[in-house]
C-alpha atoms as a PDB file:
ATOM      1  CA  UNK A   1       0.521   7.697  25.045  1.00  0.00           C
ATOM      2  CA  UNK A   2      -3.033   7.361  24.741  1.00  0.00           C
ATOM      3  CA  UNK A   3      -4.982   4.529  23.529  1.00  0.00           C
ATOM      4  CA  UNK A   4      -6.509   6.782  20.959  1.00  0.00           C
ATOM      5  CA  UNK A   5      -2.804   7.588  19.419  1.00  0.00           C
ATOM      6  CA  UNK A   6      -1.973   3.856  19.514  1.00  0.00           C
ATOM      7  CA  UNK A   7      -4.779   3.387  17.121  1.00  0.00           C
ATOM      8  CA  UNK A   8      -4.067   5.718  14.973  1.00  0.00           C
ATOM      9  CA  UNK A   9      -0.984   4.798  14.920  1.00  0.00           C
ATOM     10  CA  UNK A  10      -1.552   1.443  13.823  1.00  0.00           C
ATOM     11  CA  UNK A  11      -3.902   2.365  10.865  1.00  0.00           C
ATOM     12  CA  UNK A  12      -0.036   4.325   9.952  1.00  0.00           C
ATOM     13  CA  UNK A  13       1.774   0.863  10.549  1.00  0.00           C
ATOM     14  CA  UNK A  14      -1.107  -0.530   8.304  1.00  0.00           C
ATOM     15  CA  UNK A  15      -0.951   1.415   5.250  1.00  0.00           C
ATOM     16  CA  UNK A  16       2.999   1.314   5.308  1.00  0.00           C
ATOM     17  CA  UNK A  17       2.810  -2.714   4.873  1.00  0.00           C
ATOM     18  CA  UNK A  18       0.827  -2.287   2.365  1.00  0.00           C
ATOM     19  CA  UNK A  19       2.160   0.064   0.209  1.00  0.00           C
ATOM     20  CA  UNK A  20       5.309  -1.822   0.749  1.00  0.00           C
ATOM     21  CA  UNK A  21       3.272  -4.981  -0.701  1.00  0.00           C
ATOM     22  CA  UNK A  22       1.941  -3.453  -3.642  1.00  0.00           C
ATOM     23  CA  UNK A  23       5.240  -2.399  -4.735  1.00  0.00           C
ATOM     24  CA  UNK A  24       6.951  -5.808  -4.005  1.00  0.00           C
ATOM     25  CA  UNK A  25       3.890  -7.231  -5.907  1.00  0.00           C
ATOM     26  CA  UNK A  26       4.827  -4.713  -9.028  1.00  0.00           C
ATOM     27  CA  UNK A  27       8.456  -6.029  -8.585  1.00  0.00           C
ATOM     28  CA  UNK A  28       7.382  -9.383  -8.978  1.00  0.00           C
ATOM     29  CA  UNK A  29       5.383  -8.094 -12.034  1.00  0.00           C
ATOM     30  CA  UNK A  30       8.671  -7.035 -13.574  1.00  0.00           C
ATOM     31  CA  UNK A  31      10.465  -9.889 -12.921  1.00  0.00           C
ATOM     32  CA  UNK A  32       7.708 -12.365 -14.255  1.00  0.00           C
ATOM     33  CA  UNK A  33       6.936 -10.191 -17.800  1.00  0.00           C
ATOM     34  CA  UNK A  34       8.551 -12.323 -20.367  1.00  0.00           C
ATOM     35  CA  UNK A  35       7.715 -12.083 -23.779  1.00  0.00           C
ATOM     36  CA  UNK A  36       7.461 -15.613 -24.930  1.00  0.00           C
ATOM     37  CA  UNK A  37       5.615 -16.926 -22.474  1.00  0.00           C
ATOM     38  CA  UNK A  38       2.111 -16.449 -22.117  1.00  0.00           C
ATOM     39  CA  UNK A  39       1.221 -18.225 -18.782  1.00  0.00           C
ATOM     40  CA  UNK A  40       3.973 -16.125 -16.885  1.00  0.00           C
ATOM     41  CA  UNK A  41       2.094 -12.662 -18.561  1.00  0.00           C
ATOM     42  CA  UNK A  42      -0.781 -13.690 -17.516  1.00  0.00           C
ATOM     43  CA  UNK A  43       0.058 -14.555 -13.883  1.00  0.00           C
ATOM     44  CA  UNK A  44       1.789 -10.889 -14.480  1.00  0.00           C
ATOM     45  CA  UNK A  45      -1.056  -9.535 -15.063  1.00  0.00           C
ATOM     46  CA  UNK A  46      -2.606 -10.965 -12.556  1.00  0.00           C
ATOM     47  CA  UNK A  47      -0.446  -9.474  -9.692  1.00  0.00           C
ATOM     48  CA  UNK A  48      -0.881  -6.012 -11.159  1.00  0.00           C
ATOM     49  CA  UNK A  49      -4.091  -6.056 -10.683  1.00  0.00           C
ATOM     50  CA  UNK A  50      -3.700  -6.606  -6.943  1.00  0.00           C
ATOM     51  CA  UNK A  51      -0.723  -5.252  -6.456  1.00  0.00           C
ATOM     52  CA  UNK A  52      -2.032  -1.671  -7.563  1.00  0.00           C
ATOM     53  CA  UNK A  53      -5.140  -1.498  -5.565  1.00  0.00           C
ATOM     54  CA  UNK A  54      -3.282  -3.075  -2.431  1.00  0.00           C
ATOM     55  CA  UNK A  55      -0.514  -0.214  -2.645  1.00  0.00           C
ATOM     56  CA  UNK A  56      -2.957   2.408  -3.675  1.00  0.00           C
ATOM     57  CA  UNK A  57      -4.657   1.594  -0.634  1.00  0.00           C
ATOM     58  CA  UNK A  58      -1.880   1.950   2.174  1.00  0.00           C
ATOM     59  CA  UNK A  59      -0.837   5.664   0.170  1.00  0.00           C
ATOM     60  CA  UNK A  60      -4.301   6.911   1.181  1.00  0.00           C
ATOM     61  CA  UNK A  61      -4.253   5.213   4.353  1.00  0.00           C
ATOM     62  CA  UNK A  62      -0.698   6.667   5.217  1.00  0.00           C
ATOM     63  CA  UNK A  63      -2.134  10.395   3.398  1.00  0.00           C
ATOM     64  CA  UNK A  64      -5.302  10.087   5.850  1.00  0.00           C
ATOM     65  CA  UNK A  65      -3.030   9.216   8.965  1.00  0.00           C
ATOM     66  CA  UNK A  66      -1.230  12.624   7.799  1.00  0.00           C
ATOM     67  CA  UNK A  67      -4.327  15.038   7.483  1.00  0.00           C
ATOM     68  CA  UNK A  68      -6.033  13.549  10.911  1.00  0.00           C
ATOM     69  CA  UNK A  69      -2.643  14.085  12.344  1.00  0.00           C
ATOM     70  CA  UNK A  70      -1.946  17.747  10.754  1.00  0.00           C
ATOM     71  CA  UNK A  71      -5.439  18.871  11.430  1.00  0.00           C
ATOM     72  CA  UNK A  72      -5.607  17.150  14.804  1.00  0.00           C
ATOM     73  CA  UNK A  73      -2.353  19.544  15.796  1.00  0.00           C
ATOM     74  CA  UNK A  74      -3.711  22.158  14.124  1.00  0.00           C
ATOM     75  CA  UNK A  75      -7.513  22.529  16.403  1.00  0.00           C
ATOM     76  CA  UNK A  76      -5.330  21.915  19.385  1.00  0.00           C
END
């Protein structure tokens, strides 16, 4: 394998921990919601907002990794 497939590969490896993050992190979110306390909502909260963008951003890394490698197969 070439050094050029290694990296691409990793940015694949990459964007797989992370959207397995986000979704542990919107786990979490369900397990801390509770409706009579406020301090656990807000650290809720709190992990949805991170837990969203960090997820959202290993999908489009692991959608990119797809396209470079469909188009990649497809001009060779």
């Amino acid at each position: 394998m070439s050094d050029a497939f290694r990296e691409i590969m990793k940015i694949h490896y990459i964007g797989t921990a992370l959207l397995a993050c986000g979704f542990a992190m919107l786990v979490g979110v369900v397990l801390l919601l509770d409706p009579t306390a406020p301090d656990a909502n807000i650290g809720a909260g709190i992990l949805a907002m991170v837990g969203v963008p960090v997820g959202t951003l290993g999908l489009v890394m692991i959608i990119g990794h797809a396209l470079f490698r469909t188009f990649k197969t497809v001009r060779s």
